[in-house]
Protein backbone atom coordinates (compact mmCIF):
# COMPACT_ATOMS: atom_id res chain seq x y z
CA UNK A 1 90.81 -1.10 -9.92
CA UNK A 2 88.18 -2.59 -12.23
CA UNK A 3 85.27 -1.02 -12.51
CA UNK A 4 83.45 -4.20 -13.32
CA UNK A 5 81.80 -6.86 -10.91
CA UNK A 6 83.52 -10.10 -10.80
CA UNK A 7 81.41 -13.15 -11.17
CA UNK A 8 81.32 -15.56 -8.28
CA UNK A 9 84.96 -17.75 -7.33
CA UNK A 10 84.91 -21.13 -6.92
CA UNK A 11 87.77 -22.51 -5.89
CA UNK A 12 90.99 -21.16 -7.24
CA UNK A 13 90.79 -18.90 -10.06
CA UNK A 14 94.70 -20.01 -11.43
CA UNK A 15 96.35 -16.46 -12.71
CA UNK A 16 94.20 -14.36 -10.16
CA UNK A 17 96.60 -13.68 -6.91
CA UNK A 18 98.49 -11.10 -4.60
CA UNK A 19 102.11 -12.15 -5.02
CA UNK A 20 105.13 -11.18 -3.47
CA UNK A 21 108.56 -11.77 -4.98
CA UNK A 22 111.78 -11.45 -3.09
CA UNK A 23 110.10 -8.15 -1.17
CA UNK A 24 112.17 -6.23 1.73
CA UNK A 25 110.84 -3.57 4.13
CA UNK A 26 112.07 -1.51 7.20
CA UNK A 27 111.93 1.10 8.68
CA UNK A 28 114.73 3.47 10.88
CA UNK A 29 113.77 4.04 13.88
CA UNK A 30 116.02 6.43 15.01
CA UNK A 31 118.66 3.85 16.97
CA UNK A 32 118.36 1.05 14.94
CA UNK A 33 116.78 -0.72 11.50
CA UNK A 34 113.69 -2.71 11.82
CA UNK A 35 113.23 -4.87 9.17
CA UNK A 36 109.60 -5.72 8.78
CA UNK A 37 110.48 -8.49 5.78
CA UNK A 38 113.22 -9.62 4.27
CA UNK A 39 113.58 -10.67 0.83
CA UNK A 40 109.94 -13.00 1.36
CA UNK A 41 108.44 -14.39 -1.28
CA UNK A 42 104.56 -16.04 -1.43
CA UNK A 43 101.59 -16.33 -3.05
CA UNK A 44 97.91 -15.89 -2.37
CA UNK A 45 95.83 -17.20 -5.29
CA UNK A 46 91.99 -16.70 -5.56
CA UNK A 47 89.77 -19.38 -3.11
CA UNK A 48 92.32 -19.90 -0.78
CA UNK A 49 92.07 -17.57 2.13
CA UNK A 50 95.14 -17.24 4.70
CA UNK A 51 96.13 -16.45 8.18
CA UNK A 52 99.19 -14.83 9.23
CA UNK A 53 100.46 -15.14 12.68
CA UNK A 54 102.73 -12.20 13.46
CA UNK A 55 103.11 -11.05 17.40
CA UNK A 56 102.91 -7.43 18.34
CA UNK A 57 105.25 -4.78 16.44
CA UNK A 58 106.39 -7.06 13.76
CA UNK A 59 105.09 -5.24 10.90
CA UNK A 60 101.41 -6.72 10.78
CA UNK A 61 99.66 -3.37 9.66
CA UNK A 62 102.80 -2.19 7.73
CA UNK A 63 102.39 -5.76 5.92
CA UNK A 64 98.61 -5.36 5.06
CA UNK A 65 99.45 -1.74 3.69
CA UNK A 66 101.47 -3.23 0.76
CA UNK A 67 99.22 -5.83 -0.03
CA UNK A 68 96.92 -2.54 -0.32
CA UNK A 69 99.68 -0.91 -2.18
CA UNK A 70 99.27 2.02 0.82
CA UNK A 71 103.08 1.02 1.11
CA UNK A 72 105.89 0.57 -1.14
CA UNK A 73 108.68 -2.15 -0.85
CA UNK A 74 112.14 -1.24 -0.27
CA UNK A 75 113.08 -3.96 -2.68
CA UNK A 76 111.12 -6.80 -4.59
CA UNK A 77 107.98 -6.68 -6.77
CA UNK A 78 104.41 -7.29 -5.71
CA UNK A 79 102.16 -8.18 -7.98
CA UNK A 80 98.19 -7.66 -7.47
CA UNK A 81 96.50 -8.48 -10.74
CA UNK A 82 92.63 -9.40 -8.71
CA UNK A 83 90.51 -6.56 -7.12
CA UNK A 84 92.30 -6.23 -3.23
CA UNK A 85 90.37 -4.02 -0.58
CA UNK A 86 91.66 -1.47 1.60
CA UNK A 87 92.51 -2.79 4.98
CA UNK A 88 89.43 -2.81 7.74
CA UNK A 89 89.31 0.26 9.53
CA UNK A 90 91.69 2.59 6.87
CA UNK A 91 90.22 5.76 6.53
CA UNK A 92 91.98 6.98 2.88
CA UNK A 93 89.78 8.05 -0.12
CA UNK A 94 86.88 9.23 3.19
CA UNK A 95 87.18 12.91 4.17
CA UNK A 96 86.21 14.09 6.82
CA UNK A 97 83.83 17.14 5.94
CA UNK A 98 81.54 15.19 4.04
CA UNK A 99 78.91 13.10 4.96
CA UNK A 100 78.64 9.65 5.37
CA UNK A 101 76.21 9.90 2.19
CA UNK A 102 78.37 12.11 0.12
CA UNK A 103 81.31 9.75 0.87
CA UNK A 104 79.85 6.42 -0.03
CA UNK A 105 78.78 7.91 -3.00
CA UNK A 106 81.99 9.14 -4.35
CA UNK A 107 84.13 6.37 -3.34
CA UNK A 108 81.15 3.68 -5.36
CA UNK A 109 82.18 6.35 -8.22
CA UNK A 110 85.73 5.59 -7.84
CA UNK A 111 85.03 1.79 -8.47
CA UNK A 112 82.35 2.15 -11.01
CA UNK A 113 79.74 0.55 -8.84
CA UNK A 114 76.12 2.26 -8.85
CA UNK A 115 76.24 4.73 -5.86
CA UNK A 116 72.58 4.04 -4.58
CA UNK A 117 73.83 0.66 -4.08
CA UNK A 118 76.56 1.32 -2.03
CA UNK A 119 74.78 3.79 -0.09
CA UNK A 120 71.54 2.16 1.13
CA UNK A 121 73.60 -0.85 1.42
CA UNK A 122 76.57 1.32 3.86
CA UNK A 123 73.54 3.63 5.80
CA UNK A 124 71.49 0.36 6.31
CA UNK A 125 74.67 -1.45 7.58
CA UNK A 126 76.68 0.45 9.58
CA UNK A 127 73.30 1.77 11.58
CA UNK A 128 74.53 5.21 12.76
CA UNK A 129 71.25 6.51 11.65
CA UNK A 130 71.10 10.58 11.42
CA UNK A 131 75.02 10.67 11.86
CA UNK A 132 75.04 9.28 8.30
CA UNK A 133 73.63 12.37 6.79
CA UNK A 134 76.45 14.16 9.35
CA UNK A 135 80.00 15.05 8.20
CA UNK A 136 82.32 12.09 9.23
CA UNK A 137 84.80 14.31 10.91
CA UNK A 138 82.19 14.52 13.63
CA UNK A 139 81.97 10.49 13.90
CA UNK A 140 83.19 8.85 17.22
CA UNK A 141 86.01 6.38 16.54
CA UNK A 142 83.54 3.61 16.93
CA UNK A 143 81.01 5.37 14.09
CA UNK A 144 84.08 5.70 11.69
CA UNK A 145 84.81 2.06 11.91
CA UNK A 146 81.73 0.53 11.53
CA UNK A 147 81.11 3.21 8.38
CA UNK A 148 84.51 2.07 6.69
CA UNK A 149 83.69 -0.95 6.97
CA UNK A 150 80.43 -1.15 5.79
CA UNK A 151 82.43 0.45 2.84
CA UNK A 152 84.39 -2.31 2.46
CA UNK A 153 81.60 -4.75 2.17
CA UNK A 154 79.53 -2.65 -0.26
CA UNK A 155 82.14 -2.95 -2.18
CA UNK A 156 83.55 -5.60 -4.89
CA UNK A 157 86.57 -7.12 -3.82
CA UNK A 158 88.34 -10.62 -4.72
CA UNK A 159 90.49 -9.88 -1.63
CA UNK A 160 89.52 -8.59 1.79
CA UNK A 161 92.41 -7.47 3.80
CA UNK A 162 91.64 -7.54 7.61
CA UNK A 163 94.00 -6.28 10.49
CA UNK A 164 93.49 -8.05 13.86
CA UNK A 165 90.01 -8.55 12.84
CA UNK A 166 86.51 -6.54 13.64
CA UNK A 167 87.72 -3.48 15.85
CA UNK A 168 86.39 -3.69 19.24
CA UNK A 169 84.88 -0.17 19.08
CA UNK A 170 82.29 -1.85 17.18
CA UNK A 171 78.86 -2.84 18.59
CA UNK A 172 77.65 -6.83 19.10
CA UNK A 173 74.63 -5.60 16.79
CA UNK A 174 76.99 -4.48 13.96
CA UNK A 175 79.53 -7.05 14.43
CA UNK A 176 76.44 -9.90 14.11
CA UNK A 177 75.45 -8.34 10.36
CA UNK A 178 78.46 -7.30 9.41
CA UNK A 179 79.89 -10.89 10.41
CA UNK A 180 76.84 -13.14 8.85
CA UNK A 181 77.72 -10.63 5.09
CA UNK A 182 81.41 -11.69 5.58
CA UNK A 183 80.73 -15.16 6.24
CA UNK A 184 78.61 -15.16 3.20
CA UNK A 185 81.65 -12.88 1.08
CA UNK A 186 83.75 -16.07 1.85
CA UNK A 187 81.97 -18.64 -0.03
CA UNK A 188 83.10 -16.30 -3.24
CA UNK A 189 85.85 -14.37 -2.24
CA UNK A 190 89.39 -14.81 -0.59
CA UNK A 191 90.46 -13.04 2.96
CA UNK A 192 93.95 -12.47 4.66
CA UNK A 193 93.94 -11.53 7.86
CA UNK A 194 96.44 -11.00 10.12
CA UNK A 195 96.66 -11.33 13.94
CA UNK A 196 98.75 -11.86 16.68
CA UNK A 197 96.16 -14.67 18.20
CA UNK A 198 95.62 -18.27 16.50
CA UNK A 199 91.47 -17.78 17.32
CA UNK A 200 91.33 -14.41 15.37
CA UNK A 201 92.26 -16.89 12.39
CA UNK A 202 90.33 -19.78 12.34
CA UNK A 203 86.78 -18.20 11.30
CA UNK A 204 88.45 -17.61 8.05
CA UNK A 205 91.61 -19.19 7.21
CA UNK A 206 92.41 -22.85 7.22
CA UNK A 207 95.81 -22.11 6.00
CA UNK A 208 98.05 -19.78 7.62
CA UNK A 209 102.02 -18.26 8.06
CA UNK A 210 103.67 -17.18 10.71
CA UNK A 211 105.70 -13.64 10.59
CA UNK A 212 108.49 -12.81 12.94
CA UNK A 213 112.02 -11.05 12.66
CA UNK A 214 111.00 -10.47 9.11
CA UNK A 215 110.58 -14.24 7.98
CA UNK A 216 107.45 -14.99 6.58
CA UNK A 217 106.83 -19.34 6.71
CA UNK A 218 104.02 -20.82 5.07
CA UNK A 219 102.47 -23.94 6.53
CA UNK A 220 98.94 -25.89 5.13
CA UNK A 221 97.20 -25.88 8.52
CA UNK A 222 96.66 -23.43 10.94
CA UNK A 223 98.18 -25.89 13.25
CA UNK A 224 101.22 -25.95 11.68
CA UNK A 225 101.62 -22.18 11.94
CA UNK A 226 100.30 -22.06 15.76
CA UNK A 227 103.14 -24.61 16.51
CA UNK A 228 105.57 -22.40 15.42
CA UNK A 229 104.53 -19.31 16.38
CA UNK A 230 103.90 -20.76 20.35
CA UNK A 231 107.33 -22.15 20.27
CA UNK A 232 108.92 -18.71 18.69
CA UNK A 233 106.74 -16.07 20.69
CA UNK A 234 106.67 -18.38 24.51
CA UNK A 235 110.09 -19.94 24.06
């Protein structure tokens, strides 16, 4: 990661991009192979945000992972040569007996970003008050979420990576701040999200694909993509 800030995107920054390149996953399941993608190829540049349709157990989380780099392809290359965020709601690089100040502290650290910044910025955000100053191991599921991602949005990404959008553990006062800061993090930076419902998508994506039996088919319009995915998912 760079430990630099980027300066603010408009419009497509051409050589900035998340790119996949003839990539293959699955996954034995014990009776049979699931294949999550195979040999897909696409590219997400910088200003262009996108929405992937994929129904339940298709691979959407599994698919967000690699873009992460959490998970490795079986075959292909991926290439991530921009600043991509850990997916909403992943707990890696956070442990669990520190607090929610000693943990937003080290993880700024780990991207070079000043770590009074991302502190005041995560206590004031997520709003968990005292629990803040509490180990996180202690946090309910709901506390953990909104503290991760306030992470994520202290942070400096050219790509945010969401799964199914805001969790619904979250509270309607969090997801209000935390929505208005994303809305903003848009006009500058590039999201992919991926959900199993057309609405999840159209806050952020005008374009969008649709991912099912491991094909992965781009279309311009979120339209496009719904059209498919209604016809493939409700026969």
């Amino acid at each position: 990661m760079s430990s630099t800030m980027a300066p603010p995107i408009e419009g497509t920054i051409y050589g900035q991009m998340l790119e996949f390149s003839n990539v293959s996953k699955s996954f034995w399941t014990g009776t049979r192979r699931k294949v999550i993608l195979d040999r897909v190829s696409f590219r997400v540049e910088l200003g262009h945000s996108l929405g992937i349709l994929a129904p339940n157990g298709t691979g959407k989380t599994t698919l967000i992972n690699m873009m992460a780099g959490l998970e490795k392809p079986d075959e292909g290359q991926i290439t991530r040569n921009c600043r991509i965020s850990f997916p909403l709601g992943f707990m890696g690089g956070v442990v669990g007996k520190h607090t929610g100040r000693e943990n937003s502290r080290y993880i700024a650290r780990l991207y070079g970003l000043d770590p009074d910044y991302v502190e005041s910025f995560s206590r004031w955000l997520c709003g968990i008050e005292e629990y803040f100053d509490q180990p996180v191991g202690m946090y309910s599921q709901g506390m953990r979420a909104r503290f991760t991602f306030s992470l994520m949005l202290a942070l400096d990404f050219d790509i945010y990576l969401i799964d199914e959008g805001m969790p619904s553990t979250m509270d309607v006062d969090f997801n209000r701040k935390a929505g208005e800061i994303l809305r903003e993090r848009l006009e500058k930076t590039t999201v992919i999200i991926v959900s199993h419902q057309a609405a999840t998508l159209e806050r952020f994506a005008r374009s969008a694909a649709v991912l099912n039996n491991g094909k992965l088919q781009m279309f311009d319009t979120l339209e496009e993509a719904k059209r498919l995915y209604d016809y493939e998912t409700q026969g």
